[in-house]
N, C-alpha and C. Protein backbone atom coordinates (compact mmCIF):
# COMPACT_ATOMS: atom_id res chain seq x y z
N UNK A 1 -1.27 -18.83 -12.36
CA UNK A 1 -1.71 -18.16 -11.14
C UNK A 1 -2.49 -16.91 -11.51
N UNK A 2 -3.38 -17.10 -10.84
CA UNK A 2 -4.55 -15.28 -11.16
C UNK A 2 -3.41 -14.14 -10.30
N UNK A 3 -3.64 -13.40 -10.91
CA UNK A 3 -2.67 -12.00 -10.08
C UNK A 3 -3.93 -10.96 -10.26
N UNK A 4 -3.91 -10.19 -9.08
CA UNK A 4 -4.64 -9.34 -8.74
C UNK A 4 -4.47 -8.40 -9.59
N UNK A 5 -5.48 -7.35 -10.00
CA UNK A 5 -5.21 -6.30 -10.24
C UNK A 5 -4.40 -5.36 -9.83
N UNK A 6 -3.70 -4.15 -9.78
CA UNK A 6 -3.27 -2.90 -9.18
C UNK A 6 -4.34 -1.69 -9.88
N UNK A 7 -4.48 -1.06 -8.70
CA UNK A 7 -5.20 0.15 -9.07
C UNK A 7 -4.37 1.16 -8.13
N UNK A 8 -3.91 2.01 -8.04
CA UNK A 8 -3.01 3.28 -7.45
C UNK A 8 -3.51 4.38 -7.39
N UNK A 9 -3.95 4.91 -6.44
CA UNK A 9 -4.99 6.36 -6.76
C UNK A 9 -4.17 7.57 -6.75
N UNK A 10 -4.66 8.73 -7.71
CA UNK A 10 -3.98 9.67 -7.99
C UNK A 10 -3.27 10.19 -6.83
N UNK A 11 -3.54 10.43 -5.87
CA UNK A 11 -2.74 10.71 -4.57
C UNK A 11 -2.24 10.30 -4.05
N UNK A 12 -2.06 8.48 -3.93
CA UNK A 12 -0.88 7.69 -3.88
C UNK A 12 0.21 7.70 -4.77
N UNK A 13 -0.23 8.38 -6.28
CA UNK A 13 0.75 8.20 -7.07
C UNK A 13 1.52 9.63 -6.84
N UNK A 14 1.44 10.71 -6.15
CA UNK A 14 1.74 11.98 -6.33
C UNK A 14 2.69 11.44 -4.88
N UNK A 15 1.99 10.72 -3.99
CA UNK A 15 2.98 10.62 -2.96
C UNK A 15 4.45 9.64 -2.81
N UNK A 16 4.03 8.83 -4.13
CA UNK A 16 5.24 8.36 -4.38
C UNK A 16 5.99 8.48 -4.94
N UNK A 17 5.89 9.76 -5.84
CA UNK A 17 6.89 10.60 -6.60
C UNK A 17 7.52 11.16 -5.47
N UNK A 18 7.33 11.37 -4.25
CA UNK A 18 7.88 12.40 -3.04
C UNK A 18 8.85 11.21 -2.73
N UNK A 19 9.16 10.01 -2.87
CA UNK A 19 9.77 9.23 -1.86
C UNK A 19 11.42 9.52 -2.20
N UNK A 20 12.24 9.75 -1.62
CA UNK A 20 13.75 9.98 -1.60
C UNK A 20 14.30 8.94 -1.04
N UNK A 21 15.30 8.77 -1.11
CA UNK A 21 16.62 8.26 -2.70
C UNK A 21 15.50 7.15 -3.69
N UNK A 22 15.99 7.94 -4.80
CA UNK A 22 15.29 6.76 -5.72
C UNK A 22 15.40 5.61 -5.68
N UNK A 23 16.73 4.92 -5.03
CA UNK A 23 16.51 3.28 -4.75
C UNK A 23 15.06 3.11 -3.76
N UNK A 24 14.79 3.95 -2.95
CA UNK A 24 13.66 3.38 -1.76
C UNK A 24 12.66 3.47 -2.75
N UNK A 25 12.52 4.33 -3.84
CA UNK A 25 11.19 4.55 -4.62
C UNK A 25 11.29 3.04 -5.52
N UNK A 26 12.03 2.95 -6.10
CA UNK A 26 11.95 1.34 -6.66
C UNK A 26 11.52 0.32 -5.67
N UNK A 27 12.44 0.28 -4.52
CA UNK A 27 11.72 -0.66 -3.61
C UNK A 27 10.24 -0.85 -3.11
N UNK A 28 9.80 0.59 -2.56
CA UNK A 28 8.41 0.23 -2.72
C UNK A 28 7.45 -0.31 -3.87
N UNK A 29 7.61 0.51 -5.44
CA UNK A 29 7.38 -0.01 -6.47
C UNK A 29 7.46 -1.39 -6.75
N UNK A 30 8.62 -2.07 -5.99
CA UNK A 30 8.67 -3.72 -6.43
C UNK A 30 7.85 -4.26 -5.09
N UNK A 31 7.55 -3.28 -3.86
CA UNK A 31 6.84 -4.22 -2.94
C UNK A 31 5.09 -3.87 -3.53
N UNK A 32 5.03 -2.64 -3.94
CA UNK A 32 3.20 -3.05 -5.04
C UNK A 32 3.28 -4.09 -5.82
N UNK A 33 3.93 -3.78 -6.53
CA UNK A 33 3.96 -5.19 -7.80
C UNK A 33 4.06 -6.57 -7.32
N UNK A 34 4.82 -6.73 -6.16
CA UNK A 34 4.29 -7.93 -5.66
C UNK A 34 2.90 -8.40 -4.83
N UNK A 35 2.46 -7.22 -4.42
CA UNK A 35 0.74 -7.42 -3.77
C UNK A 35 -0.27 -8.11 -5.12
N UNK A 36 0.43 -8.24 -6.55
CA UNK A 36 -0.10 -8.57 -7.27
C UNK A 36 -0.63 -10.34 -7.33
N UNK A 37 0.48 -10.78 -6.71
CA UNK A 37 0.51 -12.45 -5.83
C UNK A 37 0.21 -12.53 -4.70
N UNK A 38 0.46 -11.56 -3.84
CA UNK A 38 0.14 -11.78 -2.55
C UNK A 38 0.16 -10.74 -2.12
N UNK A 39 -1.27 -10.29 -2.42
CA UNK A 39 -1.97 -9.22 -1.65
C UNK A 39 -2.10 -9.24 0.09
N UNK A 40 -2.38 -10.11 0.90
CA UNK A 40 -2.31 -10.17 2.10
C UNK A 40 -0.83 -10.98 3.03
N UNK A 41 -0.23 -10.51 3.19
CA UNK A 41 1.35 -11.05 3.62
C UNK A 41 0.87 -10.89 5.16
N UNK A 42 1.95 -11.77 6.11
CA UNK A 42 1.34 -12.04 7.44
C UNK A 42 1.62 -10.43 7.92
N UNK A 43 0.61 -10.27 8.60
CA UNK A 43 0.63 -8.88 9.80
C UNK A 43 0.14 -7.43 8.72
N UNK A 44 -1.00 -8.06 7.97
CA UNK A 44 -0.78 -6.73 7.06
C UNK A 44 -2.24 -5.75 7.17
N UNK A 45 -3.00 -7.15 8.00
CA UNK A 45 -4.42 -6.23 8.04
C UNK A 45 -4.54 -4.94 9.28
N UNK A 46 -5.00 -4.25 8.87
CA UNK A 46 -5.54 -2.87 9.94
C UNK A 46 -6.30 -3.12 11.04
N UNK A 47 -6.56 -2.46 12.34
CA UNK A 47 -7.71 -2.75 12.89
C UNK A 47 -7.97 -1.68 13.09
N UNK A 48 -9.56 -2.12 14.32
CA UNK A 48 -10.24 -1.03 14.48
C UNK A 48 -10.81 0.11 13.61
N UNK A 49 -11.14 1.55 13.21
CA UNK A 49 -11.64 1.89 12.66
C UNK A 49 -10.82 1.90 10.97
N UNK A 50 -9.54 1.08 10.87
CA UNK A 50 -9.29 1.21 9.68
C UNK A 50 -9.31 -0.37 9.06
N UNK A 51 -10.27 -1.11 9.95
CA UNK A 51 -10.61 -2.26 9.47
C UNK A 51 -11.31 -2.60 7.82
N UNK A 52 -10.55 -3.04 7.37
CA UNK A 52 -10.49 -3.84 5.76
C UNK A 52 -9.58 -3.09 4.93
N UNK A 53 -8.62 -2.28 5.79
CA UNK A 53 -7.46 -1.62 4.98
C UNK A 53 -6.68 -2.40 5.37
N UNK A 54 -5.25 -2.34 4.45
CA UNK A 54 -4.10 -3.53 4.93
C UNK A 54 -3.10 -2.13 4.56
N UNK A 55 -1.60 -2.53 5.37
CA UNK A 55 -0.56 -1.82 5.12
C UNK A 55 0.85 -2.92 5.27
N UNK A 56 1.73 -1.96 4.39
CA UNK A 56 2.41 -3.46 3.75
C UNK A 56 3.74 -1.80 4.37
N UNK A 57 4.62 -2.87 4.86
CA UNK A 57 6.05 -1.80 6.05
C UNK A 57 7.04 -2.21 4.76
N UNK A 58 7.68 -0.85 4.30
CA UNK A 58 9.23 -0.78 4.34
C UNK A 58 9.89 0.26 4.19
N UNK A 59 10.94 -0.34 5.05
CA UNK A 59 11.46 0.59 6.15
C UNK A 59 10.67 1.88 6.72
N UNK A 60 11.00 2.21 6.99
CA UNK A 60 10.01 4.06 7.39
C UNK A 60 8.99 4.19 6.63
N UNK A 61 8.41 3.61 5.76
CA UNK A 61 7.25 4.11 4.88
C UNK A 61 7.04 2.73 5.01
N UNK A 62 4.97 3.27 4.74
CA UNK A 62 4.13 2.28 5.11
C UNK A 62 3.20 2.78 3.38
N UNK A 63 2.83 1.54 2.54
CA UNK A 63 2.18 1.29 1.88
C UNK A 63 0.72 1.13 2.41
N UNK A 64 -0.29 1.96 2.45
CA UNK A 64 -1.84 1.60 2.88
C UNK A 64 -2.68 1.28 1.99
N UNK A 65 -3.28 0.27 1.85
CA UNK A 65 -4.20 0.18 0.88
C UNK A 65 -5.63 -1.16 0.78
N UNK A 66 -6.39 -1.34 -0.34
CA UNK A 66 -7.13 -2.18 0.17
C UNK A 66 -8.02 -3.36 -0.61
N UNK A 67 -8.51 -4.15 -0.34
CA UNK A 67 -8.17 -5.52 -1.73
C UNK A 67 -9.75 -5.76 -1.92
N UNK A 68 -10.20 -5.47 -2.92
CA UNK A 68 -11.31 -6.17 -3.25
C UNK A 68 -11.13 -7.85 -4.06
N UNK A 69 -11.88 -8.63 -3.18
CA UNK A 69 -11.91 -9.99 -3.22
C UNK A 69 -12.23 -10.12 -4.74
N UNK A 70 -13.41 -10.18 -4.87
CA UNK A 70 -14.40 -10.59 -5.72
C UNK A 70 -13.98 -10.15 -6.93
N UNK A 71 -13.57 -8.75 -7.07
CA UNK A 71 -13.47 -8.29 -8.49
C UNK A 71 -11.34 -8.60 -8.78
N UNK A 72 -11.04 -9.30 -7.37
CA UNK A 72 -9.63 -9.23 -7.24
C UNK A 72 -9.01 -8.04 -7.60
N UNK A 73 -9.14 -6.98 -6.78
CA UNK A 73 -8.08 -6.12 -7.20
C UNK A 73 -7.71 -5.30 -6.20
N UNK A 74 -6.27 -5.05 -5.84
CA UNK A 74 -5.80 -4.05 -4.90
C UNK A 74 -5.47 -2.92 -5.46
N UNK A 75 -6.04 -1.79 -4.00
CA UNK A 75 -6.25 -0.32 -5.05
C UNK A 75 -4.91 0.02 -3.36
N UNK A 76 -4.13 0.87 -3.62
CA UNK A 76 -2.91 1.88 -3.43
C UNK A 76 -3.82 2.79 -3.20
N UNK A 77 -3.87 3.69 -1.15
CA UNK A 77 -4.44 4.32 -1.22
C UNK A 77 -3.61 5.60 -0.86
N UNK A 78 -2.68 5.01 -0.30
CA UNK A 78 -1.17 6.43 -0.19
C UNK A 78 -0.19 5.43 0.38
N UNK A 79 1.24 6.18 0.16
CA UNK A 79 2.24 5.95 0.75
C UNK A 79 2.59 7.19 1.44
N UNK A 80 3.03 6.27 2.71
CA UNK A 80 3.61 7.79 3.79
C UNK A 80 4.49 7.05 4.23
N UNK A 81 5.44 8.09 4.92
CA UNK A 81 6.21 7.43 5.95
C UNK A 81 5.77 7.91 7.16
N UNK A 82 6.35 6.57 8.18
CA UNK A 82 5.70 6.26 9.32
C UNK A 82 6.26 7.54 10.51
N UNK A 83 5.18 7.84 11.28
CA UNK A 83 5.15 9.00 11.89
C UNK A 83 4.16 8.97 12.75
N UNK A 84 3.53 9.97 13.62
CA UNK A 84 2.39 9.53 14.30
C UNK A 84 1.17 9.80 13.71
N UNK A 85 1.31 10.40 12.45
CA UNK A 85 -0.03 10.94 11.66
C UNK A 85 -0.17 9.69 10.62
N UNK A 86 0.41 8.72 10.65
CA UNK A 86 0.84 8.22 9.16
C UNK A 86 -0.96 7.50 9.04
N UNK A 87 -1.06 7.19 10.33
CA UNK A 87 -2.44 6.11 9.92
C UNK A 87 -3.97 7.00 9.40
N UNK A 88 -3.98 8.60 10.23
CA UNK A 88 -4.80 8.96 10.36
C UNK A 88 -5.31 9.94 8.67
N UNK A 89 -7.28 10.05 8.74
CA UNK A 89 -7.63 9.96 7.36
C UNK A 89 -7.16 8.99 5.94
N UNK A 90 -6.84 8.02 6.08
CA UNK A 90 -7.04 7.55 5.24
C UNK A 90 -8.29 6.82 4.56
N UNK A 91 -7.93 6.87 3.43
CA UNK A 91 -9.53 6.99 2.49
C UNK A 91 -10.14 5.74 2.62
């Protein structure tokens, strides 16, 4: 099976050093590493102006990020938890 790349951008990676209790920080960690097979899981694409970003839910924190086809690779553009700001500026 081809597996996608991961790419994680420095400010996704600074925001996932913030995530508390370290079990939730592993969990998200094992839900990137699986975007490596399956980058698009049902209900994951964005709309409207954050159309061709996808966000991948767990629990209270939302993984945002976004998949280049061609060169196959998903780039990590932050993790936040969910709030009413969570969607807004992202890159």
């Amino acid at each position: 099976m081809n597996l996608y790349r991961l790419d994680i951008t420095p400010n996704a990676k600074r925001q996932l050093k913030s995530v508390f209790p370290e079990r939730k920080r592993a969990e998200i960690v094992e839900a990137i590493l699986d975007l490596r097979e399956e980058p698009m899981p049902s209900q994951s694409e964005l709309q409207r102006e954050l159309t061709g970003r996808f966000r991948l839910k767990i629990d209270g924190w939302r993984i945002l990020y976004k998949i280049d086809k061609i060169d196959r690779v998903v780039t990590v553009l932050a993790i936040r938890p969910r709030n009413p700001s969570t969607y807004l500026n992202v890159p």
